[in-house]
C-alpha atoms as a PDB file:
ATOM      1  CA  UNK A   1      -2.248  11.735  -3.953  1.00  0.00           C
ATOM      2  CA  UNK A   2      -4.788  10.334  -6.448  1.00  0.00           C
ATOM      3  CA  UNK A   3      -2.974   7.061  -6.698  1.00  0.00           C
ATOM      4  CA  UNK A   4      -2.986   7.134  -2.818  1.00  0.00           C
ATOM      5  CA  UNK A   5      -6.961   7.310  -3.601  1.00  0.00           C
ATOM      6  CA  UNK A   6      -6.999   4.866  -5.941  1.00  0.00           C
ATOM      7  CA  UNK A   7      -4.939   2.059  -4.298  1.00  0.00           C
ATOM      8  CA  UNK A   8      -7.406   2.736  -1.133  1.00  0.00           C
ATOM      9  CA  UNK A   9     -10.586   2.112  -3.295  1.00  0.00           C
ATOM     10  CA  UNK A  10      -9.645  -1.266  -4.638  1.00  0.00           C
ATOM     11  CA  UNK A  11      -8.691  -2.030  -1.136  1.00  0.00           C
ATOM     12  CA  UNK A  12      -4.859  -1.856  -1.346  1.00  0.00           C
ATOM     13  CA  UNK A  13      -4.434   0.258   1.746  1.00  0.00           C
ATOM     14  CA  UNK A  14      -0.835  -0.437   2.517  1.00  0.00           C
ATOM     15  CA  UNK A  15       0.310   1.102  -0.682  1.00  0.00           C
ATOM     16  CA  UNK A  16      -2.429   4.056  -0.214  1.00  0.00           C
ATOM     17  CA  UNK A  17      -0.345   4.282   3.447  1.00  0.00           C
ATOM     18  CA  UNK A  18       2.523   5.119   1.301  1.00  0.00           C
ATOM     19  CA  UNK A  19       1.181   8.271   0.522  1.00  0.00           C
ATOM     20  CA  UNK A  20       0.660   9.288   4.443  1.00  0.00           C
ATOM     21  CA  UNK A  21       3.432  11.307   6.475  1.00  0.00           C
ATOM     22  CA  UNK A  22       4.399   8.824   9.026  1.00  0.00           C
ATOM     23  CA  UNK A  23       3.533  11.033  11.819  1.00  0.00           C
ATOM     24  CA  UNK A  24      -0.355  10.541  10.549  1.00  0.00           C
ATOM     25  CA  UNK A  25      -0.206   7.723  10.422  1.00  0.00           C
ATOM     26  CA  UNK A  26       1.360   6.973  14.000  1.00  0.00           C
ATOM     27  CA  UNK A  27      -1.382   9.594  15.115  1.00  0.00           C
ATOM     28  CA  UNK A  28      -3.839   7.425  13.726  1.00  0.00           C
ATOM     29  CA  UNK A  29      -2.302   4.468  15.041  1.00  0.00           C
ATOM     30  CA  UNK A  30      -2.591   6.070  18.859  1.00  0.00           C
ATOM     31  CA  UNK A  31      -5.748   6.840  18.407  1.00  0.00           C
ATOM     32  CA  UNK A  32      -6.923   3.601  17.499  1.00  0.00           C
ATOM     33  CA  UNK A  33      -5.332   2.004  20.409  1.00  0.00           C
ATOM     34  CA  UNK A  34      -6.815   4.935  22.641  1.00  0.00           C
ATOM     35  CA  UNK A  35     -10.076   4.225  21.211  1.00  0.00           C
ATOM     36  CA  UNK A  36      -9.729   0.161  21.723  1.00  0.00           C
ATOM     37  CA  UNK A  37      -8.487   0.799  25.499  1.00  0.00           C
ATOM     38  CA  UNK A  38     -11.549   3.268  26.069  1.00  0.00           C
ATOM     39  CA  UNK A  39     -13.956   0.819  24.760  1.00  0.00           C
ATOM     40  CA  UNK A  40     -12.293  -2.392  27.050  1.00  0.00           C
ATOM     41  CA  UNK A  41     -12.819  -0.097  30.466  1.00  0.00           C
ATOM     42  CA  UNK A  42     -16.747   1.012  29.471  1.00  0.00           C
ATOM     43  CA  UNK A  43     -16.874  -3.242  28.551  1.00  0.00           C
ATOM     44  CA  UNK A  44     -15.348  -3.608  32.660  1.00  0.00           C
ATOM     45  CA  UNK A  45     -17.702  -1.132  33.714  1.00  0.00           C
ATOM     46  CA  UNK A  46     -20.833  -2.764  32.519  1.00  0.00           C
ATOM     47  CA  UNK A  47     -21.000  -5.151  35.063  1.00  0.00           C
ATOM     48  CA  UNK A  48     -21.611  -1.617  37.694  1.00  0.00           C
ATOM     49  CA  UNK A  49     -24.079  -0.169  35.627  1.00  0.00           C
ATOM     50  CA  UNK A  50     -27.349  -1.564  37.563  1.00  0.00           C
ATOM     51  CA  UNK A  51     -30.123  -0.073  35.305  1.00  0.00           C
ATOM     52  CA  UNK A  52     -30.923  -2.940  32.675  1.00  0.00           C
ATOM     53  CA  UNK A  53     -31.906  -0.116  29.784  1.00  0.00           C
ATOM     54  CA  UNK A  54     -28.754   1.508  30.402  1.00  0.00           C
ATOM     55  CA  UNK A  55     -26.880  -1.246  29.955  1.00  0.00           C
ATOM     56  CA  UNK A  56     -28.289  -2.414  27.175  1.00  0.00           C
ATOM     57  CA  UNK A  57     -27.762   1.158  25.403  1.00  0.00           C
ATOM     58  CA  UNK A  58     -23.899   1.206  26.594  1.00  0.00           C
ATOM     59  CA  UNK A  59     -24.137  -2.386  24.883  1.00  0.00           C
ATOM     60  CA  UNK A  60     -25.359  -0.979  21.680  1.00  0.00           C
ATOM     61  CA  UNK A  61     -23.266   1.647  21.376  1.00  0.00           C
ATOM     62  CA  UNK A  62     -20.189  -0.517  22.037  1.00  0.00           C
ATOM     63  CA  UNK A  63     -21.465  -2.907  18.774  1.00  0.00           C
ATOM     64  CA  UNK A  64     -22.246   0.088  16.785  1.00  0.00           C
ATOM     65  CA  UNK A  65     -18.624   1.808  17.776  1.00  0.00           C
ATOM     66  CA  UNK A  66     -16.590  -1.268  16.658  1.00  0.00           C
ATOM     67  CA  UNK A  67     -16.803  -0.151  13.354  1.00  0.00           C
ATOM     68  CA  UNK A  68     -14.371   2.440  14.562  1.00  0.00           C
ATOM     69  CA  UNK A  69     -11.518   0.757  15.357  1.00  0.00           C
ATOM     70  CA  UNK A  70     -10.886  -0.213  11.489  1.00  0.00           C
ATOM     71  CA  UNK A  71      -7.177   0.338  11.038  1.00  0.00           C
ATOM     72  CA  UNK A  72      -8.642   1.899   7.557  1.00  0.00           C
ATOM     73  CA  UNK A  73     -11.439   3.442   8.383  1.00  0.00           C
ATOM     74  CA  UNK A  74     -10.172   6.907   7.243  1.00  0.00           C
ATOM     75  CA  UNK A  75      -9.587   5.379   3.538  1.00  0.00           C
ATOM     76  CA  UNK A  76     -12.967   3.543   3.664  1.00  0.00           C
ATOM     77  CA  UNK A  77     -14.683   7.090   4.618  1.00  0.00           C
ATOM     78  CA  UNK A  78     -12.483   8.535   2.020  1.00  0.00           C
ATOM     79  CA  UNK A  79     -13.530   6.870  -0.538  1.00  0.00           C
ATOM     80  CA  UNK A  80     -17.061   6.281   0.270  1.00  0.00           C
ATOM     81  CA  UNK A  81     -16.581   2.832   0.706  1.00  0.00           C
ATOM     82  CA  UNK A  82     -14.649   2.063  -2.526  1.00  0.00           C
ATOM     83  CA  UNK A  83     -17.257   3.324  -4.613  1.00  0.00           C
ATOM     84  CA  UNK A  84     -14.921   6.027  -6.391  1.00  0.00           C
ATOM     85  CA  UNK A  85     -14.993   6.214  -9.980  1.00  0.00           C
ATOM     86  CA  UNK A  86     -12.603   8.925 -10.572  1.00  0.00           C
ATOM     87  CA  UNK A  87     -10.756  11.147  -8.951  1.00  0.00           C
ATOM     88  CA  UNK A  88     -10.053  14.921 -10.367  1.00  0.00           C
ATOM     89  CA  UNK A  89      -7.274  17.916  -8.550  1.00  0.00           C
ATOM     90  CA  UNK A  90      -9.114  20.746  -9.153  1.00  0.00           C
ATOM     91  CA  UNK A  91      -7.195  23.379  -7.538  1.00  0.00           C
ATOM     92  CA  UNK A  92      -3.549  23.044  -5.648  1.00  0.00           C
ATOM     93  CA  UNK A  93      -2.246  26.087  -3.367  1.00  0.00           C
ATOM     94  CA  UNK A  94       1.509  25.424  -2.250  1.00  0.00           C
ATOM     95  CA  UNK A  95       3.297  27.299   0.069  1.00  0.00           C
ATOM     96  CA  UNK A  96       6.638  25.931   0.422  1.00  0.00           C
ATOM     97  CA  UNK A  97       6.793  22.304   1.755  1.00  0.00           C
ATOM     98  CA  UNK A  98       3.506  22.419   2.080  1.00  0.00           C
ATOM     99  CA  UNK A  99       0.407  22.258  -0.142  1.00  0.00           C
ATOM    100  CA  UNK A 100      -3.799  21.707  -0.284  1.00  0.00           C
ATOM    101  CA  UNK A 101      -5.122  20.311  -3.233  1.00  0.00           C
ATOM    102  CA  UNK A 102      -8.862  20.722  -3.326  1.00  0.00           C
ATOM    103  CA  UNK A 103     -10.375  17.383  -5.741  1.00  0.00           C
ATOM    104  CA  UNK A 104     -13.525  16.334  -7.274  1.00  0.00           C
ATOM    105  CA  UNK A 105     -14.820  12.762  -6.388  1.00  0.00           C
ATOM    106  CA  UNK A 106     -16.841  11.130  -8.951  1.00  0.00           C
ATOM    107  CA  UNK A 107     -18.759   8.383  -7.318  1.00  0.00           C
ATOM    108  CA  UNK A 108     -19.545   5.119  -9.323  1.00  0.00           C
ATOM    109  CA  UNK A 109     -23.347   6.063  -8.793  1.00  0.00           C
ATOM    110  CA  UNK A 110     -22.615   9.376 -10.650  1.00  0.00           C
ATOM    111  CA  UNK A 111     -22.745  11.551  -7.758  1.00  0.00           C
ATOM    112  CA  UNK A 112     -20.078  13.711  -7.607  1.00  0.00           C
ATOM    113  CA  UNK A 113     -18.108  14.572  -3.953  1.00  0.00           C
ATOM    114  CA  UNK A 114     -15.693  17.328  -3.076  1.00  0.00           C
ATOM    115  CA  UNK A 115     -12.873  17.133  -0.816  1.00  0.00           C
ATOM    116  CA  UNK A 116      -9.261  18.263  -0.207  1.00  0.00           C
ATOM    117  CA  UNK A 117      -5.971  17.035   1.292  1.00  0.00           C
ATOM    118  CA  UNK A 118      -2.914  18.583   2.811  1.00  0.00           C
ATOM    119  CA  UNK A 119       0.166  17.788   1.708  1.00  0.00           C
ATOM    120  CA  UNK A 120       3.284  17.994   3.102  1.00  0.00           C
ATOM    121  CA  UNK A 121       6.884  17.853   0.990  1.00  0.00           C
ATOM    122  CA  UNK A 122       8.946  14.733   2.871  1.00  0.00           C
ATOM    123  CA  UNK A 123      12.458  13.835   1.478  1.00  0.00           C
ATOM    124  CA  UNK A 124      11.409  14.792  -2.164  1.00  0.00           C
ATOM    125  CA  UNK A 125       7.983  13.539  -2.039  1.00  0.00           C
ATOM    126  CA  UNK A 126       4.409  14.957  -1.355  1.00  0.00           C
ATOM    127  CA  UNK A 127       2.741  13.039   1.687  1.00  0.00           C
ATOM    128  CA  UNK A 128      -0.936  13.671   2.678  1.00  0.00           C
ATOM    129  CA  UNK A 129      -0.585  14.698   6.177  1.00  0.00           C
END
């Protein structure tokens, strides 16, 4: 899992996707598209939406949103925007084939971040998911 982290904050986010069950990921996936089919119907809409100041809001939320649709927006958020300096397991609890590691995240500003994961145990290997 902390290699997962560490691929994803030089930017290598296929190999952190390595790391991911691939029912995550495929959730992720869906809700991307979701998200992209949502915003093209509100963008068909606009042309209804008679109030000018309403349409310029929906038109500035739509710009604002499009950060959303980032295929790796979960790693970006995850590792504050690549700025991760290191990454430290603090605590893991397993229960079977599953797990939650609980992690310090030592940002390259010298803050320091905490977070946690779930793992789950796939074909030999522990998957964040």
């Amino acid at each position: 899992m902390r290699r997962a982290y560490q691929a994803a904050n030089r930017g290598r986010y296929a190999e952190a996707n390595r790391s991911v069950t691939p029912a995550m990921l495929k959730s992720l996936a869906d809700s991307r598209v979701q998200f992209q089919q949502a915003v093209a119907e509100v963008r068909k809409q606009l042309i209804h939406v008679r109030s000018g100041k309403t349409r310029a809001q929906l038109v500035k939320l739509l710009a604002q949103a499009r950060c959303l649709a980032d295929r790796n927006l979960c790693w970006k958020s995850t590792t504050r925007n690549r700025s991760l300096d290191t990454v430290t397991v603090t605590r893991t609890v397993r229960r079977g084939n599953k797990a939650k590691v609980y992690m310090t995240l030592r940002l390259k500003n010298g803050k320091a971040a905490r977070d946690s994961e779930h793992l789950v145990r796939t074909k030999g290997r522990w998957l964040i998911g």
